[in-house]
N, C-alpha and C. Protein backbone atom coordinates (compact mmCIF):
# COMPACT_ATOMS: atom_id res chain seq x y z
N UNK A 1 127.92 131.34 98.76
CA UNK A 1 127.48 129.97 98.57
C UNK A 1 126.64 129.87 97.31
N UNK A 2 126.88 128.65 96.40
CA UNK A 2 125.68 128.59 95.32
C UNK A 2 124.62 127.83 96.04
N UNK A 3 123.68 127.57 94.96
CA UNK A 3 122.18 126.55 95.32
C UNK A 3 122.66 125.47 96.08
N UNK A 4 123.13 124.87 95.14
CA UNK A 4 124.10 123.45 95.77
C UNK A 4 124.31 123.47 97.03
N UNK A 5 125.30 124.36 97.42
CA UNK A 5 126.03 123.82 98.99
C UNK A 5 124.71 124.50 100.15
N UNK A 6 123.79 125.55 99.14
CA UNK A 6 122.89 125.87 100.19
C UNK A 6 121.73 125.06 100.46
N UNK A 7 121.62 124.20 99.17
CA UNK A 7 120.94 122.81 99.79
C UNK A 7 122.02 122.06 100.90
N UNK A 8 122.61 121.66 100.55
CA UNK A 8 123.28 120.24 101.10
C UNK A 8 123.17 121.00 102.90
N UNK A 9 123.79 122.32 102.85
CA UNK A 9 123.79 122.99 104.35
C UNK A 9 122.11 122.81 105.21
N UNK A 10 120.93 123.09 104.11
CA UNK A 10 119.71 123.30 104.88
C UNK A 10 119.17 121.59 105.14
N UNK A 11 119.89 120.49 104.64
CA UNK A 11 119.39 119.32 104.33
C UNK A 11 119.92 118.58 105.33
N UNK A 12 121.30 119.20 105.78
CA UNK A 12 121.80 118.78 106.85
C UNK A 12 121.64 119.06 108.26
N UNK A 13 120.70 120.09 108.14
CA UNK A 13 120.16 120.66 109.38
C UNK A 13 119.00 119.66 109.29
N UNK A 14 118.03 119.72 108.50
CA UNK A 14 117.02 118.92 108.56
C UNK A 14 116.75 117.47 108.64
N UNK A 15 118.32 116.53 108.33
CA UNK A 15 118.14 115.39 108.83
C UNK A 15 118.73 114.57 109.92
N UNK A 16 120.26 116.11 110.17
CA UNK A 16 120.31 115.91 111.08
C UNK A 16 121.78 114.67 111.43
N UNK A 17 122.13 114.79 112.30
CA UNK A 17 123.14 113.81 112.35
C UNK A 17 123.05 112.07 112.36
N UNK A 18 123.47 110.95 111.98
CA UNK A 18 122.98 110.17 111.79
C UNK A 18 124.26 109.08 111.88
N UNK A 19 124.01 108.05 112.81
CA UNK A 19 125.17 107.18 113.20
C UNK A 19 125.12 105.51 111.61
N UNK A 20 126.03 105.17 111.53
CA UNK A 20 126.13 104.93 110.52
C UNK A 20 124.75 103.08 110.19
N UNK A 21 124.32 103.01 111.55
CA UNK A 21 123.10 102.05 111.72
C UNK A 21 122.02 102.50 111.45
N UNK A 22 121.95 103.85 112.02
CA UNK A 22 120.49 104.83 111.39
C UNK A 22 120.59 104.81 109.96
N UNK A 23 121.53 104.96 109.08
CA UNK A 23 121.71 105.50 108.10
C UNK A 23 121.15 104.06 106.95
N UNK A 24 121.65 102.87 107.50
CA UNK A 24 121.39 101.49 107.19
C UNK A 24 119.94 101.73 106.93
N UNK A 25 119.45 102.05 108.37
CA UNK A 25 117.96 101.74 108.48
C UNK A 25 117.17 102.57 107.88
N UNK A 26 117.67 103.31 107.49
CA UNK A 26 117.12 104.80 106.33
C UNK A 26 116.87 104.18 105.48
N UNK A 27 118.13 103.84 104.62
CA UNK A 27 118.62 102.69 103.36
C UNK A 27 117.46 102.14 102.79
N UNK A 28 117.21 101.63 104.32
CA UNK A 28 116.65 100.35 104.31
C UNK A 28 114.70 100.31 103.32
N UNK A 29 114.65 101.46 105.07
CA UNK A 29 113.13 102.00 104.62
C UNK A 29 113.10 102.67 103.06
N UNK A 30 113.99 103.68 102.90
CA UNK A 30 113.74 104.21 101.48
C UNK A 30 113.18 103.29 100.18
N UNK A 31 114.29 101.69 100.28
CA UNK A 31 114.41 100.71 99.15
C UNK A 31 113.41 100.30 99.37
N UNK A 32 112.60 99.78 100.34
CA UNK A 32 111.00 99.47 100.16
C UNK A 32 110.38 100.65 100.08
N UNK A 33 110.02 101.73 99.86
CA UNK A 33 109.60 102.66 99.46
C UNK A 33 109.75 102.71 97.83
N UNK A 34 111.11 103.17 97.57
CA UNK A 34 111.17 103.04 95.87
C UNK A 34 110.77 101.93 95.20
N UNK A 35 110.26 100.74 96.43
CA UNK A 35 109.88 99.54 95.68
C UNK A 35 108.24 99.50 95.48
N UNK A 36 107.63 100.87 95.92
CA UNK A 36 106.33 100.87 95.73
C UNK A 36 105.47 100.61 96.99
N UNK A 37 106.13 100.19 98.04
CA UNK A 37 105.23 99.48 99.42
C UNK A 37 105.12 100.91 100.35
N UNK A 38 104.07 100.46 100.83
CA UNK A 38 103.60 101.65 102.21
C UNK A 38 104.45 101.73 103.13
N UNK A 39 104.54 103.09 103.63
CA UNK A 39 105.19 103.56 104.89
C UNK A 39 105.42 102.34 106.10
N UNK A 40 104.14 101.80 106.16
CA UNK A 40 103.86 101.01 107.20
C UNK A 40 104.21 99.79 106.84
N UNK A 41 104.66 99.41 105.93
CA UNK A 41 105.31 98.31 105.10
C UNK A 41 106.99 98.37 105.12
N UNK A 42 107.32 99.31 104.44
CA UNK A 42 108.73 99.63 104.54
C UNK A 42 109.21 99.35 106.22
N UNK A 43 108.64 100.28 107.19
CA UNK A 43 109.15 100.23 108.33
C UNK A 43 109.31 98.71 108.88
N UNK A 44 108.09 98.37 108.81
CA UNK A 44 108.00 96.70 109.35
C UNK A 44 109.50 95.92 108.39
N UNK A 45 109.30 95.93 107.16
CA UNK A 45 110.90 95.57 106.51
C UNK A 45 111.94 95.51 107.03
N UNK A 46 112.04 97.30 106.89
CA UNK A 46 113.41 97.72 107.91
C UNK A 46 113.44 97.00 109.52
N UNK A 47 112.70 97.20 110.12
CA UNK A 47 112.55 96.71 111.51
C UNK A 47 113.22 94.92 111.48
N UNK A 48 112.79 94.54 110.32
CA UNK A 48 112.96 92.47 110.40
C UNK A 48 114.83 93.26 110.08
N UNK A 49 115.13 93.57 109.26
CA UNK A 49 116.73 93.67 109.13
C UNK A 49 117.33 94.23 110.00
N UNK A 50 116.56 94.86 110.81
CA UNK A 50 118.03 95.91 111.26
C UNK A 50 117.18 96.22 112.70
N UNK A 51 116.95 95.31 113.18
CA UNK A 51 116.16 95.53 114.94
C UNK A 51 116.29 95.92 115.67
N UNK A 52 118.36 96.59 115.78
CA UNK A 52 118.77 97.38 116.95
C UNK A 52 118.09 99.23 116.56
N UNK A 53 118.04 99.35 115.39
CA UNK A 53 117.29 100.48 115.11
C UNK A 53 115.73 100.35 114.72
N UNK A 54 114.87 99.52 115.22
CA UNK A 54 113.74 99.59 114.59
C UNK A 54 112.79 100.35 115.58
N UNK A 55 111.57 101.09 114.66
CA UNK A 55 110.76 102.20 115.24
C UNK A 55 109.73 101.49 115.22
N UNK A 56 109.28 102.33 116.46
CA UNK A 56 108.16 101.63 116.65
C UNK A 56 106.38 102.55 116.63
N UNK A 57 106.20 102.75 115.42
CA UNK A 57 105.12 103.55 114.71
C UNK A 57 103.78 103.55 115.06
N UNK A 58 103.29 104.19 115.76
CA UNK A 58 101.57 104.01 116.21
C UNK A 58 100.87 105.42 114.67
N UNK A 59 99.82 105.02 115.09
CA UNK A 59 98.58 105.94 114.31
C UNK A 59 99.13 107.37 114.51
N UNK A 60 99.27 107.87 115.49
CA UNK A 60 99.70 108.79 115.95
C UNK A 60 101.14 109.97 115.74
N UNK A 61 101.85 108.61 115.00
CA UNK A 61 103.07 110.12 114.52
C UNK A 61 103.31 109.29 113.26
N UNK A 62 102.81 108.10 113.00
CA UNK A 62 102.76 107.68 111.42
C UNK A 62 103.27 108.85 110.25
N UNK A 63 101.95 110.01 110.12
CA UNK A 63 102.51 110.79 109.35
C UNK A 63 103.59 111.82 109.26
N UNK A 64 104.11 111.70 110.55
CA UNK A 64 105.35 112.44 110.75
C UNK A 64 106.24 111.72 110.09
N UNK A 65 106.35 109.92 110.23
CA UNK A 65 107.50 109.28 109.63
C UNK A 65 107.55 109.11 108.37
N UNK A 66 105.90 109.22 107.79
CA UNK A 66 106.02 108.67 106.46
C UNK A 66 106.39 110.83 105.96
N UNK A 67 106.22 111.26 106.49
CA UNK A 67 106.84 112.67 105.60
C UNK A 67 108.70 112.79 106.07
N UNK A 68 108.97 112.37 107.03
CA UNK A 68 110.68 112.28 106.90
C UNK A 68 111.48 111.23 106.06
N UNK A 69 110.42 109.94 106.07
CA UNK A 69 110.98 109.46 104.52
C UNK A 69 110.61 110.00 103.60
N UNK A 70 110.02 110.34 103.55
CA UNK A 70 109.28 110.90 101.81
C UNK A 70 110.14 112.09 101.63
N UNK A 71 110.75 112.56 102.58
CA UNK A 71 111.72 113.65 102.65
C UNK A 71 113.34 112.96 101.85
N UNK A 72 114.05 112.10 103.20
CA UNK A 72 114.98 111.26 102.19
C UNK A 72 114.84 110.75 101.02
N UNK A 73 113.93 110.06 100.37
CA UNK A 73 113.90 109.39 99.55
C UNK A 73 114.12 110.72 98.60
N UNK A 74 113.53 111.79 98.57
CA UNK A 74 113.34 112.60 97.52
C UNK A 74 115.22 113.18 97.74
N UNK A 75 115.77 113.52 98.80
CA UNK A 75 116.52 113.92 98.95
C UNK A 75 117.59 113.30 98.74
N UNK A 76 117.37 111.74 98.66
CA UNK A 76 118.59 111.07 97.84
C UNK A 76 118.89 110.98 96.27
N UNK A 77 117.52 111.06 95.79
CA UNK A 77 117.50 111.20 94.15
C UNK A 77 117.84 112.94 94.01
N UNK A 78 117.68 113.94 94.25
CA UNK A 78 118.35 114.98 94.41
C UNK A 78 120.04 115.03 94.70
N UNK A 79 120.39 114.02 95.64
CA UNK A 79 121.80 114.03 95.46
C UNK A 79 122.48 113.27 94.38
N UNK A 80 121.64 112.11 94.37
CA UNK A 80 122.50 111.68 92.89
C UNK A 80 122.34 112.24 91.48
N UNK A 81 121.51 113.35 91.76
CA UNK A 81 121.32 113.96 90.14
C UNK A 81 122.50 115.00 90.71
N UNK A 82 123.08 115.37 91.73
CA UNK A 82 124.07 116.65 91.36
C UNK A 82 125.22 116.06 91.27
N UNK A 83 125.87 117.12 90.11
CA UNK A 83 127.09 116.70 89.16
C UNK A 83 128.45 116.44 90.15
N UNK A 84 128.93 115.47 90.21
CA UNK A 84 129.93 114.95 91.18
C UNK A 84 131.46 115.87 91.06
C-alpha cells in the first residue's frame, strides 16, 4: 500500500460508515465551520436543515463533537488536495 490508500483505509475506520443523510449533515456542519462560526453554531445550522439527523450537544461531549468535525473538515481538504 502507498501513503494514500493507507490514509483513505485508517480514515475510514475512523469515520466510519455513514448513511447518505449523515453525510448531508456532515456537509452541512463542516460549511458553517469553513464559514468561520462555532461548533455550537454550525450544529444548531445543521440541526434547522436537516432535523431527521440533528444532535443534540450538551457541555458534556461538546468537545468530542467539535474534535470529529475538526477531524472531517481537515479530512475533506486532504481529500481534495489528492491527485484524482
Amino acid at each position: 500500500m502507498n501513503l494514500v490508500e493507507d490514509y483513505i483505509k485508517r480514515s475510514k475506520e475512523l469515520i466510519g460508515d455513514r448513511t447518505k443523510s449523515e453525510i448531508q449533515y456532515d456537509n452541512e456542519v463542516i460549511r458553517w465551520l469553513q464559514k468561520g462560526k462555532s461548533i455550537k453554531k454550525a450544529i444548531t445550522k445543521a440541526n434547522e436543515k436537516c432535523p431527521d439527523e440533528a444532535l443534540d450537544v450538551s457541555i458534556d461531549n461538546l468537545g468530542d463533537v467539535a474534535a470529529h468535525y475538526e477531524y472531517l473538515k481537515n479530512h475533506e481538504d486532504i481529500v481534495n488536495k489528492m491527485p484524482k
